[in-house]
PDB file of N, CA and C in Angstrom:
ATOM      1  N   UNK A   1      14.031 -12.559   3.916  1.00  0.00           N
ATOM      2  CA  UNK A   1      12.700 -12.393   3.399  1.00  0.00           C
ATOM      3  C   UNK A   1      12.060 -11.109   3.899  1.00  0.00           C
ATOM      4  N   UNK A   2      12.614 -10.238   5.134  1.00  0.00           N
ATOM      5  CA  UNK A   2      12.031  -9.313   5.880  1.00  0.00           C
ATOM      6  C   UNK A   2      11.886  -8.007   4.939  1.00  0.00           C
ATOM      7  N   UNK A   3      13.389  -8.579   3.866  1.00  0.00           N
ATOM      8  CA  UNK A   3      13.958  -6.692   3.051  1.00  0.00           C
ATOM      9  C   UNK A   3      12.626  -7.117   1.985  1.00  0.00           C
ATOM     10  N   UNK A   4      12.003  -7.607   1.830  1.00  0.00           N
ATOM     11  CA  UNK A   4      10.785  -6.545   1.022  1.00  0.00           C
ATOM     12  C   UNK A   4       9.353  -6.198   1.121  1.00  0.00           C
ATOM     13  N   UNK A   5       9.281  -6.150   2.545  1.00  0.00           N
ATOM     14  CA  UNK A   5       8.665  -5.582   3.193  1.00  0.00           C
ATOM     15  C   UNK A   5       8.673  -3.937   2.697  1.00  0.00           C
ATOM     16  N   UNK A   6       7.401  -3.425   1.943  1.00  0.00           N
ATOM     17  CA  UNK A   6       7.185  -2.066   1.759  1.00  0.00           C
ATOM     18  C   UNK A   6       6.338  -0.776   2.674  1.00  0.00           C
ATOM     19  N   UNK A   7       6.649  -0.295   2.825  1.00  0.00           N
ATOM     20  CA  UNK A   7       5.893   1.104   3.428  1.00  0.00           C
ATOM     21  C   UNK A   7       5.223   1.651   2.257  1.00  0.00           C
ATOM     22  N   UNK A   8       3.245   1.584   2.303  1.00  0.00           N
ATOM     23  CA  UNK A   8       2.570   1.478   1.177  1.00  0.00           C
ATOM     24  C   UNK A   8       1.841   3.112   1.833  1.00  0.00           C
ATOM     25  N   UNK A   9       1.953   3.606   2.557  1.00  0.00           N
ATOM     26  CA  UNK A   9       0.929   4.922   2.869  1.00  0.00           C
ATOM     27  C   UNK A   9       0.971   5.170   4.187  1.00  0.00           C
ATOM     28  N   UNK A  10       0.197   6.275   4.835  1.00  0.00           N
ATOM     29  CA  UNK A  10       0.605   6.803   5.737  1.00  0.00           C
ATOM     30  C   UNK A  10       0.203   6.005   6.731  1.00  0.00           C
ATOM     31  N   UNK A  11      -0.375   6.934   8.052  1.00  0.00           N
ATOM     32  CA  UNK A  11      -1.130   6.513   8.716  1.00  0.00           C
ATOM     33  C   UNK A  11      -2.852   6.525   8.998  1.00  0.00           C
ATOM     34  N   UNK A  12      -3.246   5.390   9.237  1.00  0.00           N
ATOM     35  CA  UNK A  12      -4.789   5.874   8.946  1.00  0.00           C
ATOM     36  C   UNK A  12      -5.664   6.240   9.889  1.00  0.00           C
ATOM     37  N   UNK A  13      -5.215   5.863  10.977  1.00  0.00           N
ATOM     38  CA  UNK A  13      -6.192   6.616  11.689  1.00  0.00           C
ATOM     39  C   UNK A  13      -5.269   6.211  13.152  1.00  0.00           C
ATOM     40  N   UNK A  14      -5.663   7.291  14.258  1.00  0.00           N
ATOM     41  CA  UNK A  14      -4.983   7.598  15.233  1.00  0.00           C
ATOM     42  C   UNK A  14      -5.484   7.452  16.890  1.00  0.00           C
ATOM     43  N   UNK A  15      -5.103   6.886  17.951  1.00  0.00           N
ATOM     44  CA  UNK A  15      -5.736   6.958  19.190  1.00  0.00           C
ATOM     45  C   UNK A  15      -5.587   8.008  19.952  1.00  0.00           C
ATOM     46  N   UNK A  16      -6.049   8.929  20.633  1.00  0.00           N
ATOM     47  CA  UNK A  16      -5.670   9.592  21.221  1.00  0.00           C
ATOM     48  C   UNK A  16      -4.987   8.621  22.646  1.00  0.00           C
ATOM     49  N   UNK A  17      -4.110   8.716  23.182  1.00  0.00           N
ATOM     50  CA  UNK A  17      -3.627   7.931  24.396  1.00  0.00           C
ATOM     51  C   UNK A  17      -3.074   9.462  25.024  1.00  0.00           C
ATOM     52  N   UNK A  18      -3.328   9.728  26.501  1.00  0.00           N
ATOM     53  CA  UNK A  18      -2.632  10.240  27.181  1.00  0.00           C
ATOM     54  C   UNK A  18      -3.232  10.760  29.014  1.00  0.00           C
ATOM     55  N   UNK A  19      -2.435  11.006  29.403  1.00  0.00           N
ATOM     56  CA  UNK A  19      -2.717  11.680  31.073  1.00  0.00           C
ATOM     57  C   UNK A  19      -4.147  12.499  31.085  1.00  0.00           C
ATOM     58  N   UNK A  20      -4.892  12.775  32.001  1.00  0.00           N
ATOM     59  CA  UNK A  20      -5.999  14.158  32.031  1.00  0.00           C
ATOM     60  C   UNK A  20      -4.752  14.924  32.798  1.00  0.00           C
ATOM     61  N   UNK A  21      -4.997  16.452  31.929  1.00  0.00           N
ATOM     62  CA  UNK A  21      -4.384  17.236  32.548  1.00  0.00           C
ATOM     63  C   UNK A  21      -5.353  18.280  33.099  1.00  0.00           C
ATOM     64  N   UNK A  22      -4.681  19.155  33.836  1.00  0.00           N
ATOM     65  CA  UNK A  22      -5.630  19.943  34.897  1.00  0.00           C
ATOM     66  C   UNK A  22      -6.416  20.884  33.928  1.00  0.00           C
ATOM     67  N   UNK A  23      -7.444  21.231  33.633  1.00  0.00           N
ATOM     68  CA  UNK A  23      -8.231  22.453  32.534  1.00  0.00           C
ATOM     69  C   UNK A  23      -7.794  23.553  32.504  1.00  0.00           C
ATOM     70  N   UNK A  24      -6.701  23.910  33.859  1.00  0.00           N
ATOM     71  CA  UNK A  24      -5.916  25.222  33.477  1.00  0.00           C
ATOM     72  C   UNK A  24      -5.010  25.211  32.874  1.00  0.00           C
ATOM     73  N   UNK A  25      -4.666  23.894  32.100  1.00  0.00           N
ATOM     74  CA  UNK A  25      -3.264  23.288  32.254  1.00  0.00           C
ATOM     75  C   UNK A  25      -3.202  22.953  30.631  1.00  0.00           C
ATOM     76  N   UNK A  26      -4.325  22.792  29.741  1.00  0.00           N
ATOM     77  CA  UNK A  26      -4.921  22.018  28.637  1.00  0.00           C
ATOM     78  C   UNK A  26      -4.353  22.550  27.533  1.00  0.00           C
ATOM     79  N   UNK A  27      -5.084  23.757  27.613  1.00  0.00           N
ATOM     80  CA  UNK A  27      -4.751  24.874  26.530  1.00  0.00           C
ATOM     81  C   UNK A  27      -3.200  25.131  25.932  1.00  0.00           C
ATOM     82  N   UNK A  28      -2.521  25.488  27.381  1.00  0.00           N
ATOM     83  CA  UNK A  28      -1.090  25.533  27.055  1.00  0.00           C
ATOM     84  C   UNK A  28      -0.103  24.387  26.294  1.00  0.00           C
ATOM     85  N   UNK A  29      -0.417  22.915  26.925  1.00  0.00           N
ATOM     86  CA  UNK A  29      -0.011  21.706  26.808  1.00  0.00           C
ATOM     87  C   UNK A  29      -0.295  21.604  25.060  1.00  0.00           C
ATOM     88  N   UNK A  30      -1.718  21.398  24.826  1.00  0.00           N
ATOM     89  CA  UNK A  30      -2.095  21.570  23.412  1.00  0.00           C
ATOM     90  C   UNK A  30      -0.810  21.953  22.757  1.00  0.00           C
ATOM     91  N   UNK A  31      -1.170  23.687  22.518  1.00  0.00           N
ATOM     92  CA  UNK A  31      -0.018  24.632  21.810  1.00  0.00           C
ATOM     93  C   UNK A  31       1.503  23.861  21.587  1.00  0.00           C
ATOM     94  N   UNK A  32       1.800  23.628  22.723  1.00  0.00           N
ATOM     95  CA  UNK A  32       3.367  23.005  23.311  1.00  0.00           C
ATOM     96  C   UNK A  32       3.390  21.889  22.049  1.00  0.00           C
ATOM     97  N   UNK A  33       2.565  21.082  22.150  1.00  0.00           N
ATOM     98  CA  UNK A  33       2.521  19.822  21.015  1.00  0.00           C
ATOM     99  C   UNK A  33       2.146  20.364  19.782  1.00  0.00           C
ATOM    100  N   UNK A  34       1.246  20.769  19.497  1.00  0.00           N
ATOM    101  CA  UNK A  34       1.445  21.464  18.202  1.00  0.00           C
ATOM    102  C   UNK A  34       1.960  22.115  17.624  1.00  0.00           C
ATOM    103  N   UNK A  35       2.890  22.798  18.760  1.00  0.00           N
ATOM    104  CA  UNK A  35       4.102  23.516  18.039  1.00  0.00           C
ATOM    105  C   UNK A  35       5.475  22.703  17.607  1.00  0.00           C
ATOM    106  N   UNK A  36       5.540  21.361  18.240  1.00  0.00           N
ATOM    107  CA  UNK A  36       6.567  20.610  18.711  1.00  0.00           C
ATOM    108  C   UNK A  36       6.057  20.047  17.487  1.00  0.00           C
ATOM    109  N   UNK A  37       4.996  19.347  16.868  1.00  0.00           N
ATOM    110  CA  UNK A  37       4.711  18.987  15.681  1.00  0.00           C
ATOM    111  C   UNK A  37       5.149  19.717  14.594  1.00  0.00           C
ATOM    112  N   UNK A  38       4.668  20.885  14.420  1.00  0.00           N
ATOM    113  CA  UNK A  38       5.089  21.684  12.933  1.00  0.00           C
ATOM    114  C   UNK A  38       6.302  21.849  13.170  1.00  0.00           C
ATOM    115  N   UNK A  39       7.480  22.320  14.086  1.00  0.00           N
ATOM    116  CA  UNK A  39       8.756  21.974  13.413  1.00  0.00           C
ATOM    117  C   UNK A  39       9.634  21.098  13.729  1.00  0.00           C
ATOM    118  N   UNK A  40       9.067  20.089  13.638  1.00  0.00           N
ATOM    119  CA  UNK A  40       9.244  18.435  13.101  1.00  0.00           C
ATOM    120  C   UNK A  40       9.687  17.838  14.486  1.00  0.00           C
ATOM    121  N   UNK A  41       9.900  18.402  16.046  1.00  0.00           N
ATOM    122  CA  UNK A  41      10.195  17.727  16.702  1.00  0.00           C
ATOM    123  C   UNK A  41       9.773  16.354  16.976  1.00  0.00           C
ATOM    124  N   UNK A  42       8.695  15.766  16.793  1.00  0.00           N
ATOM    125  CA  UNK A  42       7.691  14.344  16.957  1.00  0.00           C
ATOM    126  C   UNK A  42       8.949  13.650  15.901  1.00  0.00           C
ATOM    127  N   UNK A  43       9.030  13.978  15.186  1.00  0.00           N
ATOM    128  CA  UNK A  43       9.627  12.720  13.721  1.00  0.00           C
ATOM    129  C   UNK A  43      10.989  12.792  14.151  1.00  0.00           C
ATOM    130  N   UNK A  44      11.597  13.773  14.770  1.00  0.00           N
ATOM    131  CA  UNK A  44      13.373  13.422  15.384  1.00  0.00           C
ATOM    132  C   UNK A  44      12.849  12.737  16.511  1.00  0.00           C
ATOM    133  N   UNK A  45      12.225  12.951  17.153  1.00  0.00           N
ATOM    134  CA  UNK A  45      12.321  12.062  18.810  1.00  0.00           C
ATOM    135  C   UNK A  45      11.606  10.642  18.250  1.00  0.00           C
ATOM    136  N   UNK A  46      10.532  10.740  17.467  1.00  0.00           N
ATOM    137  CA  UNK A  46      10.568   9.004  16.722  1.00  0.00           C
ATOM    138  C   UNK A  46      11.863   8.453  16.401  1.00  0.00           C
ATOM    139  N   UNK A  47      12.814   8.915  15.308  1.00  0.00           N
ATOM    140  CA  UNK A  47      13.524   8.423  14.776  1.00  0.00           C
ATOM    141  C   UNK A  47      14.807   8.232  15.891  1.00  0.00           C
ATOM    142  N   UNK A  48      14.824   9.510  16.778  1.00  0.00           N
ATOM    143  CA  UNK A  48      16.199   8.932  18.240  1.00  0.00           C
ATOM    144  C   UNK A  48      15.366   7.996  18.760  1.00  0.00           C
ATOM    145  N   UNK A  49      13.748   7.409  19.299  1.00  0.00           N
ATOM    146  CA  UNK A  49      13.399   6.700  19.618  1.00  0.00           C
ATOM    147  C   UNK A  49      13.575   5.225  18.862  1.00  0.00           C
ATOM    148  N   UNK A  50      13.663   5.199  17.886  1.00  0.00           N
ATOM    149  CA  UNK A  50      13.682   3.878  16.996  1.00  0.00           C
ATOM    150  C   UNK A  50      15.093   3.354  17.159  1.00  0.00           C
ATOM    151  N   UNK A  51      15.634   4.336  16.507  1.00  0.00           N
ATOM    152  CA  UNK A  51      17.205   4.037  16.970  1.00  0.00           C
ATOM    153  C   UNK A  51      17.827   3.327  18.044  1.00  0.00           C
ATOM    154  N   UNK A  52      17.465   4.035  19.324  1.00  0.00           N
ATOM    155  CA  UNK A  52      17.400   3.563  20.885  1.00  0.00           C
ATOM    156  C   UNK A  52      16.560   1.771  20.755  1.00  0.00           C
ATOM    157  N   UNK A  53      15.409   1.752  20.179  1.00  0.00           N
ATOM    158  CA  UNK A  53      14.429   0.744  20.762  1.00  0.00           C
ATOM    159  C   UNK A  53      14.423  -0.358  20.316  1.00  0.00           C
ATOM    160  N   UNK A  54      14.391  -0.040  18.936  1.00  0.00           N
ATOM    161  CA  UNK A  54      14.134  -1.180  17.514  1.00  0.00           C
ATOM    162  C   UNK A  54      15.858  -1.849  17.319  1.00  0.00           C
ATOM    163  N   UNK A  55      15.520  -2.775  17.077  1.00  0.00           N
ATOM    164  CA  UNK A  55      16.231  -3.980  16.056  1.00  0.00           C
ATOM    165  C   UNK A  55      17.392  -3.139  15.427  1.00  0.00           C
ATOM    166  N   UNK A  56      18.193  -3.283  14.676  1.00  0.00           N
ATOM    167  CA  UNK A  56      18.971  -2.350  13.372  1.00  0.00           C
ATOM    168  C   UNK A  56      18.392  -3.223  12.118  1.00  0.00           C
ATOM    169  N   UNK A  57      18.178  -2.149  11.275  1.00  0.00           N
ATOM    170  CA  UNK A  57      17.668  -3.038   9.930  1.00  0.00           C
ATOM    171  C   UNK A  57      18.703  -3.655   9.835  1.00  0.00           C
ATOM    172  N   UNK A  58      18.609  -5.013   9.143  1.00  0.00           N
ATOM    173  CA  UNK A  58      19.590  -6.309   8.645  1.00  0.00           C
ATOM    174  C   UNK A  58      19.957  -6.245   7.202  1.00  0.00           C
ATOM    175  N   UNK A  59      18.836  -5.933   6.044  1.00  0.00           N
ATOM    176  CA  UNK A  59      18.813  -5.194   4.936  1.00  0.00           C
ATOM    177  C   UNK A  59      19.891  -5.014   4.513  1.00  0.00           C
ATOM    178  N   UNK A  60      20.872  -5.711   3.492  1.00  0.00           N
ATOM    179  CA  UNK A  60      21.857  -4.883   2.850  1.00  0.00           C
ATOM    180  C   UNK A  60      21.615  -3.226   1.879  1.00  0.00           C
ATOM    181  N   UNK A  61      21.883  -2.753   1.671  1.00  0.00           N
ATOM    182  CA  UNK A  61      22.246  -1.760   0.971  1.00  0.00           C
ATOM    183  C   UNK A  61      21.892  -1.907  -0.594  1.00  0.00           C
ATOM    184  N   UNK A  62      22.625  -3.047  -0.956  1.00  0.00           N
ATOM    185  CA  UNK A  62      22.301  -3.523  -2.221  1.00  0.00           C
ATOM    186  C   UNK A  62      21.296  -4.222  -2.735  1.00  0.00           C
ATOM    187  N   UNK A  63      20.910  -4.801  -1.643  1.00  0.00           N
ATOM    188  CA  UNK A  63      19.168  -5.336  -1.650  1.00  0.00           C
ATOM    189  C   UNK A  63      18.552  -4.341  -1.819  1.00  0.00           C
ATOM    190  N   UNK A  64      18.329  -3.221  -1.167  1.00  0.00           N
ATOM    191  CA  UNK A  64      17.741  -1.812  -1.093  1.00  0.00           C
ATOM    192  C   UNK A  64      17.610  -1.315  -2.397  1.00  0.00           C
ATOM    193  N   UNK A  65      18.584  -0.967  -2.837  1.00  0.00           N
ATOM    194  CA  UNK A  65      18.452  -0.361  -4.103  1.00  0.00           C
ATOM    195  C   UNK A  65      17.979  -1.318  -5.466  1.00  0.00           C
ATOM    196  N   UNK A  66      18.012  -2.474  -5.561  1.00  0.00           N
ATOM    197  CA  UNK A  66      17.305  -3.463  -6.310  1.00  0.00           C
ATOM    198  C   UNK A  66      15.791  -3.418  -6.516  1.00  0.00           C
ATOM    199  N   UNK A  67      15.474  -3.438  -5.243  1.00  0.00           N
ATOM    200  CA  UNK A  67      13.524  -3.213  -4.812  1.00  0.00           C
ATOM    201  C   UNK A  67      13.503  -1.940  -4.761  1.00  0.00           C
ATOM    202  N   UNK A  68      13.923  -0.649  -4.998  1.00  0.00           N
ATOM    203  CA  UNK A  68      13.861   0.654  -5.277  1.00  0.00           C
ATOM    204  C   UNK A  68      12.456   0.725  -6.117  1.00  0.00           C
ATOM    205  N   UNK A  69      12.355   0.289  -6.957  1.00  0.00           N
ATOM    206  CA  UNK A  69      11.347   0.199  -7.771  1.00  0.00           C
ATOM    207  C   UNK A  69      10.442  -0.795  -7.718  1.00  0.00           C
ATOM    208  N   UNK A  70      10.822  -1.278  -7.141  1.00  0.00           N
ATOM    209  CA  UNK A  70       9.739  -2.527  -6.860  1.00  0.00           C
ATOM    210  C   UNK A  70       7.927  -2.302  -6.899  1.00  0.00           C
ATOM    211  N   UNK A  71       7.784  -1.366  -6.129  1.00  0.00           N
ATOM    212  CA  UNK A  71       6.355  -0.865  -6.092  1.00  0.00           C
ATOM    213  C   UNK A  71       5.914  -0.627  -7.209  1.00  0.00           C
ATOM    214  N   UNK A  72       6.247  -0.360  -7.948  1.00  0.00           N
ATOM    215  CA  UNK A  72       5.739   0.183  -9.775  1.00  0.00           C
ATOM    216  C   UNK A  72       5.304  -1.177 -10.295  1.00  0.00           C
ATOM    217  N   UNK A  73       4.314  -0.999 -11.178  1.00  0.00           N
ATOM    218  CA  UNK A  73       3.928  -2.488 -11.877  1.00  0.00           C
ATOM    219  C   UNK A  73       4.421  -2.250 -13.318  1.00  0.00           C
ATOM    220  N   UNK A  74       4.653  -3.231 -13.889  1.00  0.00           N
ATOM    221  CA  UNK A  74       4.957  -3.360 -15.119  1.00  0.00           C
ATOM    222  C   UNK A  74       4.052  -4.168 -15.920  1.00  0.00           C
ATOM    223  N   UNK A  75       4.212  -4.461 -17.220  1.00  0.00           N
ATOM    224  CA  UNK A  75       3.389  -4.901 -18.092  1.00  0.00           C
ATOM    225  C   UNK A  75       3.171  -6.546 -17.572  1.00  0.00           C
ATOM    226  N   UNK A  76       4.587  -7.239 -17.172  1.00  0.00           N
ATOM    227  CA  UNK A  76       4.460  -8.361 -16.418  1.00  0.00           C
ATOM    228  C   UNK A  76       3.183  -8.716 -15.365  1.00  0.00           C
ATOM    229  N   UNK A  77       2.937  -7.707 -14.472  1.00  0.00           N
ATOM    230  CA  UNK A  77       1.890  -7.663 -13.817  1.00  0.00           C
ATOM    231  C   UNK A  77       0.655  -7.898 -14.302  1.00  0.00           C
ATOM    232  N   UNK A  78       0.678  -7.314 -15.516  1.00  0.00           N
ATOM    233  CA  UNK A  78      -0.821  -7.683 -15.715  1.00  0.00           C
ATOM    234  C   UNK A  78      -1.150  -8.537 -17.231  1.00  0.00           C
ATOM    235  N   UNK A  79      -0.702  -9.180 -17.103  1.00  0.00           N
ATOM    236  CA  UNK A  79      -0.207 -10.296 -18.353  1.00  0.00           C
ATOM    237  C   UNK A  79      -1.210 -11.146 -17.993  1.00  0.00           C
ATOM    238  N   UNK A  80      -1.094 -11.965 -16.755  1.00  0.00           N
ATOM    239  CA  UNK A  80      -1.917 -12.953 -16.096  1.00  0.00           C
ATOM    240  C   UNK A  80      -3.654 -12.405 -16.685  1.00  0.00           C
ATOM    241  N   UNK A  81      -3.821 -11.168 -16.163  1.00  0.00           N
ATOM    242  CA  UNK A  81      -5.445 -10.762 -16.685  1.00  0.00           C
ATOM    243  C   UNK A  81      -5.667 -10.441 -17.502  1.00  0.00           C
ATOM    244  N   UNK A  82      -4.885 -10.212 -18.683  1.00  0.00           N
ATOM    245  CA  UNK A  82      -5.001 -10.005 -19.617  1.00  0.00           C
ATOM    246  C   UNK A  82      -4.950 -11.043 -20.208  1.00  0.00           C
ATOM    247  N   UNK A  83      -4.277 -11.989 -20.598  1.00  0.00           N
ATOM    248  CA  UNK A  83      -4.135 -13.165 -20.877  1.00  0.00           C
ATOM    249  C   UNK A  83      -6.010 -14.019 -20.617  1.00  0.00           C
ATOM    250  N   UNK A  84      -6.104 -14.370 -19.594  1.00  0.00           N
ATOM    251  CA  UNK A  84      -7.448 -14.624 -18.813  1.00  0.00           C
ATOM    252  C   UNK A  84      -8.642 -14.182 -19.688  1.00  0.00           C
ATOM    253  N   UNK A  85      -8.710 -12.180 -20.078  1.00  0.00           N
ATOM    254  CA  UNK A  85      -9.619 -11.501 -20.453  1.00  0.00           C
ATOM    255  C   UNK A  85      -9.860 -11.873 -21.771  1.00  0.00           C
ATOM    256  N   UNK A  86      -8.651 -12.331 -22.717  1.00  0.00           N
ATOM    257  CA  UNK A  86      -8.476 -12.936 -24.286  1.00  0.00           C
ATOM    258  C   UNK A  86      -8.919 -14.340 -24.287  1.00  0.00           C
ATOM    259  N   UNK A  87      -8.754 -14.614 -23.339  1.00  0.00           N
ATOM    260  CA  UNK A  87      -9.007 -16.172 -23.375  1.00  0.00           C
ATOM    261  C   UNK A  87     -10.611 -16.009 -23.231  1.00  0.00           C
ATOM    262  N   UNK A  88     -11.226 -15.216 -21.994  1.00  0.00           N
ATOM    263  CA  UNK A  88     -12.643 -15.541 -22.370  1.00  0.00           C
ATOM    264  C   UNK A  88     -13.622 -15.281 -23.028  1.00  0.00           C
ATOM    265  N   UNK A  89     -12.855 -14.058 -23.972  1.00  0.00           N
ATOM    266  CA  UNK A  89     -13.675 -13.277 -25.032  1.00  0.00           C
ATOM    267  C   UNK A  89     -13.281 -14.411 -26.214  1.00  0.00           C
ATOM    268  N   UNK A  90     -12.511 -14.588 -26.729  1.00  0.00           N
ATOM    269  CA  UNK A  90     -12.275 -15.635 -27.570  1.00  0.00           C
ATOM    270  C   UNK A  90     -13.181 -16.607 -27.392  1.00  0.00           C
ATOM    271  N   UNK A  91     -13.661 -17.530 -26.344  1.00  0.00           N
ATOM    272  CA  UNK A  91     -14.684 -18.702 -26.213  1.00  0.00           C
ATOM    273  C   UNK A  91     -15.711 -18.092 -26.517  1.00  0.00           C
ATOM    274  N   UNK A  92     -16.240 -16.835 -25.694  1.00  0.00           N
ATOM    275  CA  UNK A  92     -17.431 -16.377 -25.618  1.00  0.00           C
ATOM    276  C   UNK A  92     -18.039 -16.369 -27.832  1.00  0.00           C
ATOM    277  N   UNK A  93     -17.090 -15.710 -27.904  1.00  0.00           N
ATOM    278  CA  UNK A  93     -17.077 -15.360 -29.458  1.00  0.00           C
ATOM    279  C   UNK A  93     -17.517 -16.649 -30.332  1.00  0.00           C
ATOM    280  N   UNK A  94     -16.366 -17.735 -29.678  1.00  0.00           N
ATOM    281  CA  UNK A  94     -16.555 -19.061 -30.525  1.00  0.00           C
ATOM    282  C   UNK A  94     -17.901 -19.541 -30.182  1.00  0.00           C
ATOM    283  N   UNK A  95     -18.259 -19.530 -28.982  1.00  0.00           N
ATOM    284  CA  UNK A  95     -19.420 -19.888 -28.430  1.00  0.00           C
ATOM    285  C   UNK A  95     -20.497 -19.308 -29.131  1.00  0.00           C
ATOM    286  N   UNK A  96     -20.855 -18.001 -29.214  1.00  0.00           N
ATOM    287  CA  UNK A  96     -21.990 -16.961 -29.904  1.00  0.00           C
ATOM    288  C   UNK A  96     -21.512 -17.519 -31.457  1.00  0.00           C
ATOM    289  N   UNK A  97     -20.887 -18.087 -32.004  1.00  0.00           N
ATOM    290  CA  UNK A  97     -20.762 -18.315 -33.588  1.00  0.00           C
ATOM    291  C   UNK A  97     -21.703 -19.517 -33.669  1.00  0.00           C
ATOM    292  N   UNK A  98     -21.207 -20.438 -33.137  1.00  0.00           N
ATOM    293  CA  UNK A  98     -21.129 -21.933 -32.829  1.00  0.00           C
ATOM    294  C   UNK A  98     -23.019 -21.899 -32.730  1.00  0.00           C
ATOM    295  N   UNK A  99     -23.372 -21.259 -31.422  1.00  0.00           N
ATOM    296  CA  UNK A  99     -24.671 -21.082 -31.420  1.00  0.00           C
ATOM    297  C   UNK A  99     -25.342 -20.500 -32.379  1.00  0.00           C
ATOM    298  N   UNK A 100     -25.324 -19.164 -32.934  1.00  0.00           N
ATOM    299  CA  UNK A 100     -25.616 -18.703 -33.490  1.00  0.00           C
ATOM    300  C   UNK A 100     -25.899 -19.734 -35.323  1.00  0.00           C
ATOM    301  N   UNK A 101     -24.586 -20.513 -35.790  1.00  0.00           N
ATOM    302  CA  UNK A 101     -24.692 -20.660 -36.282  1.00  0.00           C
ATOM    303  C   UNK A 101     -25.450 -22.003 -36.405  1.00  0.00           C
ATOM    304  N   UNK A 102     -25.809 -22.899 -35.275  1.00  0.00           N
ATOM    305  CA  UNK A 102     -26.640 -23.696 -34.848  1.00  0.00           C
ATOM    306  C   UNK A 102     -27.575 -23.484 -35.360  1.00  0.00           C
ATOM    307  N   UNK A 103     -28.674 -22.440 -34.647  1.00  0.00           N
ATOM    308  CA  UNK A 103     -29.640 -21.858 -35.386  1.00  0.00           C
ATOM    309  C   UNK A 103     -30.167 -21.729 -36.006  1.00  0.00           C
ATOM    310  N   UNK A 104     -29.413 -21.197 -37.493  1.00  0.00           N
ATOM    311  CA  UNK A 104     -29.847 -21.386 -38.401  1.00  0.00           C
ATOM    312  C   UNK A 104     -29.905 -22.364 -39.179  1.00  0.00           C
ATOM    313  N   UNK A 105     -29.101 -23.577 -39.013  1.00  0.00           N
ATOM    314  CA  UNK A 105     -29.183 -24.826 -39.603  1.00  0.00           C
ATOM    315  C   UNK A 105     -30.284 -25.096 -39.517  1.00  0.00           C
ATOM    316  N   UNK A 106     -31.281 -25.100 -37.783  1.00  0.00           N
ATOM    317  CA  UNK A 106     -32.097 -25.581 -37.451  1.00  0.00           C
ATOM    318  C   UNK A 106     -33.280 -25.240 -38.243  1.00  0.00           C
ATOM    319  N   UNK A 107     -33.363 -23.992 -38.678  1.00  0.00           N
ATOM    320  CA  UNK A 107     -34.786 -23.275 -39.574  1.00  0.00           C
ATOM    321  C   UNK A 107     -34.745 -24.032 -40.719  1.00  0.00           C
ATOM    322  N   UNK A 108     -33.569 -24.451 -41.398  1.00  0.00           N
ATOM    323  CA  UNK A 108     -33.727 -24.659 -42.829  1.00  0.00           C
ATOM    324  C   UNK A 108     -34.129 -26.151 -43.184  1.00  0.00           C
TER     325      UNK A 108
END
């Protein structure tokens, strides 16, 4: 039941967590990480970190590629409200006749 589990968007918002470093010390440290960010070091040391830490996905392969598409909606999806939206315009309609034509019985 775990393989369809989706990854829907990024991340939304972030903690800063870390050491105080010395104020002579700040500036440089900064740079160091932001440089280590733009060419992609953070996302290899995640991914050797995951590797190392986490579980191994269980997930076949062929499960995988089945739910490939999964995220996309199809017309199936929205059948249910649509269905629903016909159904209550239809009463409403019969209803406004029904009354309507009430009405005028009543004058004559």
């Amino acid at each position: 039941e775990q393989c369809n589990i989706a990854m829907v968007g990024g991340t939304l918002f972030t903690l800063d967590s870390g050491v105080p470093v010395r104020e002579g010390l700040h500036q440089q440290i900064a740079t160091l990480v932001k440089q280590g960010l733009e060419r992609g070091l953070y996302i290899e040391k995640s991914i050797e970190a995951k590797a190392q830490h986490l579980p191994p996905y269980v997930c076949s392969s062929e499960l995988q590629s089945t739910n490939a598409g999964s995220d996309q909606m199809d017309i199936r999806d929205f059948l249910g409200p649509i269905l629903v939206a016909v159904f209550s315009m239809v009463i409403g309609i019969v209803m406004a006749i029904t009354r309507h034509g009430g009405m005028e019985l009543q004058k004559h």
